[in-house]
PDB file of N, CA and C in Angstrom:
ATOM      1  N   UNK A   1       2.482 -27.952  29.272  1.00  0.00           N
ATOM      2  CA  UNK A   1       3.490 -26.919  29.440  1.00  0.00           C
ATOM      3  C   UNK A   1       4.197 -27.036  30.801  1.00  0.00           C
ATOM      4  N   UNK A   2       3.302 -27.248  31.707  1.00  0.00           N
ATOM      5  CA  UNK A   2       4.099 -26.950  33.445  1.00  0.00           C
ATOM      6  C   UNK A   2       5.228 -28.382  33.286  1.00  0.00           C
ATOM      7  N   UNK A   3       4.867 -29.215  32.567  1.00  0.00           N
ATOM      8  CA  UNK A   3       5.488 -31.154  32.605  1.00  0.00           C
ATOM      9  C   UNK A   3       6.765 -30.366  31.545  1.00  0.00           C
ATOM     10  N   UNK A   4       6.918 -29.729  30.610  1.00  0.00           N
ATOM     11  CA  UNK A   4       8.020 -29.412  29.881  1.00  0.00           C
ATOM     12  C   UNK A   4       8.740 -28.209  30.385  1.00  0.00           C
ATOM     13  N   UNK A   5       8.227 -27.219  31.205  1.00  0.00           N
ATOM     14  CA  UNK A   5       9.138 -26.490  32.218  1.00  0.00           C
ATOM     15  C   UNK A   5       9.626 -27.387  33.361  1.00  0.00           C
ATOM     16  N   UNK A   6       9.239 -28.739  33.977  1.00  0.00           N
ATOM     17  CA  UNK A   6       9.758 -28.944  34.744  1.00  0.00           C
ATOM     18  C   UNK A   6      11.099 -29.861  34.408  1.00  0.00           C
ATOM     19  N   UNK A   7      10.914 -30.506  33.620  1.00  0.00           N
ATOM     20  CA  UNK A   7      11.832 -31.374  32.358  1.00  0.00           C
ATOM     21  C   UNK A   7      13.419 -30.512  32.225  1.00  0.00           C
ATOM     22  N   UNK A   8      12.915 -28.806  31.878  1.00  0.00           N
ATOM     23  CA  UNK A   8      14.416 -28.095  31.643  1.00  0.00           C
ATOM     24  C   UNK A   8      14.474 -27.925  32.922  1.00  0.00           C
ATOM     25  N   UNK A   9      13.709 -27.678  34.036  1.00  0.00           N
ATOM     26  CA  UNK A   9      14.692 -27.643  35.359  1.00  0.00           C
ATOM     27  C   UNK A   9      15.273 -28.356  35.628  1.00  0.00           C
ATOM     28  N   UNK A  10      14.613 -29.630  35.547  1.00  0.00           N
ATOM     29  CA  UNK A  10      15.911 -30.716  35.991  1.00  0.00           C
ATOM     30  C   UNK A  10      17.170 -30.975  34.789  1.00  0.00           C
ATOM     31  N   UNK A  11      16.892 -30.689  33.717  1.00  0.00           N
ATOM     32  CA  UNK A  11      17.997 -30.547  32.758  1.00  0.00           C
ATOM     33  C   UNK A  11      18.848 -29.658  33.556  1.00  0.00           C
ATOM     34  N   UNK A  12      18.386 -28.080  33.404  1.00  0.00           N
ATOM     35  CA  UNK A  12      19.505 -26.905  33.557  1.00  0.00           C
ATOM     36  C   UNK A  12      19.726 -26.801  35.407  1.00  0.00           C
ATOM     37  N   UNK A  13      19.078 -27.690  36.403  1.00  0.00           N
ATOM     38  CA  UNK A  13      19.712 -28.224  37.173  1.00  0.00           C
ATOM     39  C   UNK A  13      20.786 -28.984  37.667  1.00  0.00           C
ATOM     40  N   UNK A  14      21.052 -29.904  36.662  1.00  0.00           N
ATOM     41  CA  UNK A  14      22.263 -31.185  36.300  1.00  0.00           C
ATOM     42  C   UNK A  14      23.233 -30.661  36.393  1.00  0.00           C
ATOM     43  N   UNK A  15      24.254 -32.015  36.736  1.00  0.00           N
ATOM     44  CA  UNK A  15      25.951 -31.523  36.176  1.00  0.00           C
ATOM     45  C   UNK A  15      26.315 -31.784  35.185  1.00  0.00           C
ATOM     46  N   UNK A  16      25.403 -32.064  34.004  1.00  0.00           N
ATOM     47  CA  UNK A  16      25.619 -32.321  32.543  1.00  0.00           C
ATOM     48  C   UNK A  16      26.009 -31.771  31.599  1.00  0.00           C
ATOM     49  N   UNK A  17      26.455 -32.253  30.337  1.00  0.00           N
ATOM     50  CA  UNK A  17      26.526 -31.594  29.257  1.00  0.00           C
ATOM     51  C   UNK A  17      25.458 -31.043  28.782  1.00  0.00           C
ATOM     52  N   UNK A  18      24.245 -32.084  28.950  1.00  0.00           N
ATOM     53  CA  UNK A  18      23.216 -31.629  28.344  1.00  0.00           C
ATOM     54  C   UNK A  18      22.900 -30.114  28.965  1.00  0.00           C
ATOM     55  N   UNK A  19      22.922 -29.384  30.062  1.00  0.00           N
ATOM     56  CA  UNK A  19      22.542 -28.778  30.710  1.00  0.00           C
ATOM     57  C   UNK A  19      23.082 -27.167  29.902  1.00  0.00           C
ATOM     58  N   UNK A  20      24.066 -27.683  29.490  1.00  0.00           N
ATOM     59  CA  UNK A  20      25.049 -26.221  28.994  1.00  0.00           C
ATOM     60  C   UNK A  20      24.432 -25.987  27.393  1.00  0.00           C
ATOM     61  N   UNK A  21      24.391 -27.473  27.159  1.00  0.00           N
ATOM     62  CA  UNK A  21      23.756 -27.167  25.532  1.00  0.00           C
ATOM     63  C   UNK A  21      22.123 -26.821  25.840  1.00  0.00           C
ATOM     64  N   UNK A  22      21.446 -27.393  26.473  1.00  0.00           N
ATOM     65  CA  UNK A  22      20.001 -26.479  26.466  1.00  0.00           C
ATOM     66  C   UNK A  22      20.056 -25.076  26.854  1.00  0.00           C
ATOM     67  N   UNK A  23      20.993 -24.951  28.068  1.00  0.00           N
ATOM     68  CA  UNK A  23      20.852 -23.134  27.740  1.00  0.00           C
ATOM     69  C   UNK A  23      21.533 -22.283  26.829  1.00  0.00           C
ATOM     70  N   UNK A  24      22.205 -23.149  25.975  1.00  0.00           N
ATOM     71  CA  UNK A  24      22.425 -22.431  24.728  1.00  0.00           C
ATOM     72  C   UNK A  24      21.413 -21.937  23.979  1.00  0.00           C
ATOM     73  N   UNK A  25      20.436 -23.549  23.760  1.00  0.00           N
ATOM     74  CA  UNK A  25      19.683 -23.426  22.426  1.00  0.00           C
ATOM     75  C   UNK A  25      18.401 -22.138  23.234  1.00  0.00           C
ATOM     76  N   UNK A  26      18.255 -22.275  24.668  1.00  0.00           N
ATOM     77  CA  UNK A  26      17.129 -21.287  25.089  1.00  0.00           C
ATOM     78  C   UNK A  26      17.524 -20.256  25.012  1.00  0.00           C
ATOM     79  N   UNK A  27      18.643 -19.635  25.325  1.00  0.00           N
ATOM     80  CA  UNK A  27      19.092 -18.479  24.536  1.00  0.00           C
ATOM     81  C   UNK A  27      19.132 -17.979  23.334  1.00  0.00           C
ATOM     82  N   UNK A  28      19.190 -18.758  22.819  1.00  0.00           N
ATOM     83  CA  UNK A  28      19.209 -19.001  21.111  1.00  0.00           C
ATOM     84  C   UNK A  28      18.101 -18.693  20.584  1.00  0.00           C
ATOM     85  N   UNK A  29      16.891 -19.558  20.753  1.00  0.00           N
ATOM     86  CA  UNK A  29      15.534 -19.576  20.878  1.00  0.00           C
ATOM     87  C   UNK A  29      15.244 -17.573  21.697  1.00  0.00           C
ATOM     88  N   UNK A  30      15.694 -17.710  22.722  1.00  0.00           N
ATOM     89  CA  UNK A  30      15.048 -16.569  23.337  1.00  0.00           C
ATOM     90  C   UNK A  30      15.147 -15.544  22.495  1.00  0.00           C
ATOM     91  N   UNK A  31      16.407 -15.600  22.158  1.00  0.00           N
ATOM     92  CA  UNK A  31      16.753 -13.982  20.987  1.00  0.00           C
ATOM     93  C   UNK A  31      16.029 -13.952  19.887  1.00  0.00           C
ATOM     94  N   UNK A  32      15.985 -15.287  18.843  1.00  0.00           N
ATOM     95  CA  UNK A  32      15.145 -15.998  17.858  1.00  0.00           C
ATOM     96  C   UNK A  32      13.799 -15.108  18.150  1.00  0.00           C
ATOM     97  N   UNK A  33      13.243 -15.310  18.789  1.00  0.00           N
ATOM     98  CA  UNK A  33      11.587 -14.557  19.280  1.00  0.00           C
ATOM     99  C   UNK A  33      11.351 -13.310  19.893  1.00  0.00           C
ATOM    100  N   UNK A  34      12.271 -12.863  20.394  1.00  0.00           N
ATOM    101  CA  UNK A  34      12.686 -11.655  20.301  1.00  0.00           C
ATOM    102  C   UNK A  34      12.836 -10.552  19.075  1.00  0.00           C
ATOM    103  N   UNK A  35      14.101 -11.521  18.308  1.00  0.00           N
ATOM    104  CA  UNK A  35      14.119 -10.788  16.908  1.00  0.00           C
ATOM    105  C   UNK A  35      12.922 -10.671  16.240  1.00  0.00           C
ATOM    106  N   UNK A  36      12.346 -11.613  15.988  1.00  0.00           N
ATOM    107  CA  UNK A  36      11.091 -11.904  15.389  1.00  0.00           C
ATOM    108  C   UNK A  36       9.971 -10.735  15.831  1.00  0.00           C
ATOM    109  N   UNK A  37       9.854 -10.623  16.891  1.00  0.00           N
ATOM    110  CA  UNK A  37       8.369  -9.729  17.247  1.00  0.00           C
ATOM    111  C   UNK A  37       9.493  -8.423  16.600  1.00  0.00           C
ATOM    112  N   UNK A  38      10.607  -8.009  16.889  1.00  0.00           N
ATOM    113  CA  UNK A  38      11.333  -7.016  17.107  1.00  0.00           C
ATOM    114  C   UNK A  38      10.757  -6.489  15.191  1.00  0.00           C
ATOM    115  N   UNK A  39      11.186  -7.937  14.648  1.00  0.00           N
ATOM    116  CA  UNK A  39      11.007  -7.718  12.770  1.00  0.00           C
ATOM    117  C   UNK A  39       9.671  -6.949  12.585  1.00  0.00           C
ATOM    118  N   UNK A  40       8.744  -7.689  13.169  1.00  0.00           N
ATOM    119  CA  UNK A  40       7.504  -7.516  12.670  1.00  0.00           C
ATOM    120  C   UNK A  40       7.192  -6.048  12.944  1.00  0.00           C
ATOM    121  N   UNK A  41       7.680  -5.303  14.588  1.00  0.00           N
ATOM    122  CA  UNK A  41       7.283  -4.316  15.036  1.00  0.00           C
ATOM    123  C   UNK A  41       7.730  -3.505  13.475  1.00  0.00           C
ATOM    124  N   UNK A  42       8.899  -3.546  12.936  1.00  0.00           N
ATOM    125  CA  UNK A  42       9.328  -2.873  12.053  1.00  0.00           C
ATOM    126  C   UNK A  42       8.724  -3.156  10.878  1.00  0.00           C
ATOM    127  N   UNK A  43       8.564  -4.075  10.176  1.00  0.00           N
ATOM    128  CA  UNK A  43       7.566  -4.330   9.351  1.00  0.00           C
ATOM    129  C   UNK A  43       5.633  -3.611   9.208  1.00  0.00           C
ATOM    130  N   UNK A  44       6.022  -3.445  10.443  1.00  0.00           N
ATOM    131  CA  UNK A  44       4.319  -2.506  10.422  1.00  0.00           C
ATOM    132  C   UNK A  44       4.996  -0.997  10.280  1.00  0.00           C
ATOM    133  N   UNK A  45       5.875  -0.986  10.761  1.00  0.00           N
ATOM    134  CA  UNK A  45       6.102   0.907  10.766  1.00  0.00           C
ATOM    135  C   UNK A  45       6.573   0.890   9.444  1.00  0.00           C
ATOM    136  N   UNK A  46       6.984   0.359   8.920  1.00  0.00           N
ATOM    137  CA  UNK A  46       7.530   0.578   7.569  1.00  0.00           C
ATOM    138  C   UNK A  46       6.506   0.567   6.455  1.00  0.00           C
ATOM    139  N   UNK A  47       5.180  -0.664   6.829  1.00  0.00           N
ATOM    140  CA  UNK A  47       3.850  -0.135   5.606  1.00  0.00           C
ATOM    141  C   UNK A  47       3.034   0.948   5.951  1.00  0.00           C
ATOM    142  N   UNK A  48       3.472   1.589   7.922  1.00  0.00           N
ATOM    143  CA  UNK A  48       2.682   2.857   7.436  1.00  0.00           C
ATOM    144  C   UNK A  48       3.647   4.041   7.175  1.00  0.00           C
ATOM    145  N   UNK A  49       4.685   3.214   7.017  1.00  0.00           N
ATOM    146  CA  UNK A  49       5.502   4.792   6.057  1.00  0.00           C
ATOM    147  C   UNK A  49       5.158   4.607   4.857  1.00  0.00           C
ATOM    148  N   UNK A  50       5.464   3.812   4.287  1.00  0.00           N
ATOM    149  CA  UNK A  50       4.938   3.252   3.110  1.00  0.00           C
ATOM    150  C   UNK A  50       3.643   4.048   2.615  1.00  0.00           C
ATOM    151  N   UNK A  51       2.261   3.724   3.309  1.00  0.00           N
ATOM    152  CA  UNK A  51       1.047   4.316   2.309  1.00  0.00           C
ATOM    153  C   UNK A  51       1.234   6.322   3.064  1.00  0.00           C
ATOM    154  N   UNK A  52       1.715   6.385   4.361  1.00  0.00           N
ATOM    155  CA  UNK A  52       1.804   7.909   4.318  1.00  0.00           C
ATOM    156  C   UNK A  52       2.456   8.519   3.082  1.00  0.00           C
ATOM    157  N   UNK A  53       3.849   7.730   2.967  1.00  0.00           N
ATOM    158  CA  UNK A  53       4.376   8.368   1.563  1.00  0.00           C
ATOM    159  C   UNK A  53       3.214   8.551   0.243  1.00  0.00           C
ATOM    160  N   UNK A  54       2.948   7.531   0.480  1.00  0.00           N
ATOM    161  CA  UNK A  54       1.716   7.567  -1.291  1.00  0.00           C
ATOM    162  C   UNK A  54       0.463   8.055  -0.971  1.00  0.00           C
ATOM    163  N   UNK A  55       0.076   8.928   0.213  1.00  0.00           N
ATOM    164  CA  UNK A  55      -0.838   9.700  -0.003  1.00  0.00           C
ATOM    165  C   UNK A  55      -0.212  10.890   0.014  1.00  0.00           C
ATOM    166  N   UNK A  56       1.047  11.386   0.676  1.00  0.00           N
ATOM    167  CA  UNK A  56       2.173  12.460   0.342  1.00  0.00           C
ATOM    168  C   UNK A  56       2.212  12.577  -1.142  1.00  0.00           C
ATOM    169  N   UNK A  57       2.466  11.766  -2.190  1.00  0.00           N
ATOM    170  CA  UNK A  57       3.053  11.791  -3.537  1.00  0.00           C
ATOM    171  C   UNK A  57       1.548  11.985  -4.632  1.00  0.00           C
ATOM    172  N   UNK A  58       0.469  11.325  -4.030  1.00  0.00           N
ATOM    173  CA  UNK A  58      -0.439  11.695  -4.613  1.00  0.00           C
ATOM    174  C   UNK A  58      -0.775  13.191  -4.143  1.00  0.00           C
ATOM    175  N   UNK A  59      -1.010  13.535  -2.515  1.00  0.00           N
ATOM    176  CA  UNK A  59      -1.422  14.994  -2.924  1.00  0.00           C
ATOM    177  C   UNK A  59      -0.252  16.066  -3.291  1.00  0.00           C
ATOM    178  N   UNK A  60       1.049  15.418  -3.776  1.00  0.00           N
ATOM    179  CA  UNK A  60       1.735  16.405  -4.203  1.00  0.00           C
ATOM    180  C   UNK A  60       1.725  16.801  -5.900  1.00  0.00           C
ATOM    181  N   UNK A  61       0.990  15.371  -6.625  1.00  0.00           N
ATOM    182  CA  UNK A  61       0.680  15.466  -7.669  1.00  0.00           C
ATOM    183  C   UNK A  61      -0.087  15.870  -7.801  1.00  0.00           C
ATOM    184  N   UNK A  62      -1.734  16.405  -6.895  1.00  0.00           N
ATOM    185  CA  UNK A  62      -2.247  16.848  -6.846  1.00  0.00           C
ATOM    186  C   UNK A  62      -2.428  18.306  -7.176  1.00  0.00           C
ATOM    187  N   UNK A  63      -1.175  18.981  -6.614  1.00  0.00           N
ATOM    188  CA  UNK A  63      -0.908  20.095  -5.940  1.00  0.00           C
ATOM    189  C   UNK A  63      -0.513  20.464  -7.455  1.00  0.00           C
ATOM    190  N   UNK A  64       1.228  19.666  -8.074  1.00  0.00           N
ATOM    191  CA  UNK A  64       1.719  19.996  -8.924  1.00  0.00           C
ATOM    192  C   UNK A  64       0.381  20.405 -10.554  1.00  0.00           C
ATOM    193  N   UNK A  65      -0.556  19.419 -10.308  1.00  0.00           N
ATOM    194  CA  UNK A  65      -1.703  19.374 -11.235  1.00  0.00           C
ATOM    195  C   UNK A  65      -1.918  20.760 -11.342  1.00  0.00           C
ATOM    196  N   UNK A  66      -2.381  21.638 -10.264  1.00  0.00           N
ATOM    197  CA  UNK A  66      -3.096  22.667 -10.124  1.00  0.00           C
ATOM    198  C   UNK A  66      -2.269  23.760 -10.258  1.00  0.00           C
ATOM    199  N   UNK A  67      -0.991  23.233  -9.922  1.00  0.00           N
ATOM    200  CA  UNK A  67      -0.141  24.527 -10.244  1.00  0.00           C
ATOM    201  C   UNK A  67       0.128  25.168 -11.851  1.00  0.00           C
ATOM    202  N   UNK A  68       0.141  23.596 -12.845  1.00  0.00           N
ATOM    203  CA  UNK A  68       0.261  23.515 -13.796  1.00  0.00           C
ATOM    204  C   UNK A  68      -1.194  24.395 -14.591  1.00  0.00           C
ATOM    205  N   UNK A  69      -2.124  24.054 -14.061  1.00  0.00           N
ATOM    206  CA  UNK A  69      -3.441  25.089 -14.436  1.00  0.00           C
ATOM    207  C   UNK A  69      -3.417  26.137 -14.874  1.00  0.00           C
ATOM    208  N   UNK A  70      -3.054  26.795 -13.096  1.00  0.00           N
ATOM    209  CA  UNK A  70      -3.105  27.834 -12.996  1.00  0.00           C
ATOM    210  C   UNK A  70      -1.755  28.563 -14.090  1.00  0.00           C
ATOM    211  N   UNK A  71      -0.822  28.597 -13.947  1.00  0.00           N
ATOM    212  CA  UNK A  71       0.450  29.011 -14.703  1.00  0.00           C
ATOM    213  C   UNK A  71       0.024  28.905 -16.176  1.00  0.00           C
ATOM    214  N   UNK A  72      -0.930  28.034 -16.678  1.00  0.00           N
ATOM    215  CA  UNK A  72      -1.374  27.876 -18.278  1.00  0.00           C
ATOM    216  C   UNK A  72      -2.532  28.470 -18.115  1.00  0.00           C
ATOM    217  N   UNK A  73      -3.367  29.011 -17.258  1.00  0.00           N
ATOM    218  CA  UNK A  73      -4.137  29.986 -17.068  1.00  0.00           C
ATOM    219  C   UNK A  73      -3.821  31.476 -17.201  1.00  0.00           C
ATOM    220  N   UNK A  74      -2.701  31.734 -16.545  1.00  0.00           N
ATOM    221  CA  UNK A  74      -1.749  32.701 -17.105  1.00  0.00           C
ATOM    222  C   UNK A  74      -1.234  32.892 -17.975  1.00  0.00           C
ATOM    223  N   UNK A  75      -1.275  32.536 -18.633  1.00  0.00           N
ATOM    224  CA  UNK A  75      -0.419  32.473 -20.388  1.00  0.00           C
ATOM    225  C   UNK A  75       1.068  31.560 -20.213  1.00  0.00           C
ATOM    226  N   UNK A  76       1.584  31.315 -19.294  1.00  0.00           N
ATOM    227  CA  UNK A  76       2.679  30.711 -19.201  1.00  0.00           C
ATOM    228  C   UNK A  76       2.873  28.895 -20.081  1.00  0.00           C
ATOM    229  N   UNK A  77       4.160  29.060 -20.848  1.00  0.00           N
ATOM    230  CA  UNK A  77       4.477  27.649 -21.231  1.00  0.00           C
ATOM    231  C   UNK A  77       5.365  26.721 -20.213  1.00  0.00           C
ATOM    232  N   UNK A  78       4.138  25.578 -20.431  1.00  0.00           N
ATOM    233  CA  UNK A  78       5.508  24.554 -19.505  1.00  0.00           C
ATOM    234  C   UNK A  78       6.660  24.256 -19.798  1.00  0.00           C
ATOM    235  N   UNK A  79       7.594  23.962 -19.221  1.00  0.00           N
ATOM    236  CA  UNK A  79       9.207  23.499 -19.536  1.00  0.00           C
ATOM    237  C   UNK A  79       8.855  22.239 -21.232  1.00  0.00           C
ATOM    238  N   UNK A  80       8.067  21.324 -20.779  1.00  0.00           N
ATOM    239  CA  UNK A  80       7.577  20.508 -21.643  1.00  0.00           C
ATOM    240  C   UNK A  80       6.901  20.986 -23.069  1.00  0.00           C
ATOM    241  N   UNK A  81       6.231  21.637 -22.840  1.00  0.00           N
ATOM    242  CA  UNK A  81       5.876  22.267 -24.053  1.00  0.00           C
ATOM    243  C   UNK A  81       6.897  22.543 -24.953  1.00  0.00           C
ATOM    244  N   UNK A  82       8.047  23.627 -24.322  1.00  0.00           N
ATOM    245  CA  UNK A  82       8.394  24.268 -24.682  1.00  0.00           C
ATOM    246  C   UNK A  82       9.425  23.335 -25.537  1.00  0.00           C
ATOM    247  N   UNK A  83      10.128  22.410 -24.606  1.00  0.00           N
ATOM    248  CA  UNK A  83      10.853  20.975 -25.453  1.00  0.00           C
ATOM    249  C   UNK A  83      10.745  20.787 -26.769  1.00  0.00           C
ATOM    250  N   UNK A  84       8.946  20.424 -26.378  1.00  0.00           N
ATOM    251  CA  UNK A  84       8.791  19.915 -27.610  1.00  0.00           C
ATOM    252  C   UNK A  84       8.813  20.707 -29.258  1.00  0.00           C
ATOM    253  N   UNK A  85       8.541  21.856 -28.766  1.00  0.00           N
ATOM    254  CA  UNK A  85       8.499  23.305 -29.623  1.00  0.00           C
ATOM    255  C   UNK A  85       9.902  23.171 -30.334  1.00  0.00           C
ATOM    256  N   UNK A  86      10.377  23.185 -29.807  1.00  0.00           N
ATOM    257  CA  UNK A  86      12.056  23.184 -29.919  1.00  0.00           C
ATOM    258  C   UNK A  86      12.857  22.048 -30.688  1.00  0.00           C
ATOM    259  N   UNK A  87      12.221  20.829 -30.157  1.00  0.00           N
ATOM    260  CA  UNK A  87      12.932  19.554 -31.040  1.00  0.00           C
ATOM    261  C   UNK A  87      12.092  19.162 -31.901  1.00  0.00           C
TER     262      UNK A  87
END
């Protein structure tokens, strides 16, 4: 590593062409790995939105379960029932 940092100094030292095109591509590169960790950071927040949602949707089915109980515990007909009564 220290033998290939010293390699671009004397590159991006020069009065060369080469000198302008390597700090292109290290720029290039720099953002490249940048973006990259930047993706991933988002890629993790997004699978724990992801399973928060689906323990949200399960205990809301949960919830809806019990509501449905109780209301047919009461004598009440579901919307569904009632559909089917009908057609």
């Amino acid at each position: 590593m220290p033998e290939m940092v010293k390699m671009t100094m004397e590159i991006l030292a020069s009065d060369t062409v080469y000198r302008s095109a390597l700090a292109s591509n290290i720029r290039a590169f720099h953002q490249a790995v940048n973006m990259e960790k930047e993706m991933q950071s988002v890629n993790e927040k997004l699978a724990a939105m992801e399973k928060q949602m689906e323990r949200q949707t399960d205990e809301m089915a949960g919830r809806m379960a019990r509501l449905e109980e109780m209301l047919l515990s009461f004598g009440a007909t579901l919307p569904e029932k009632r559909e089917q009564g009908n057609g």
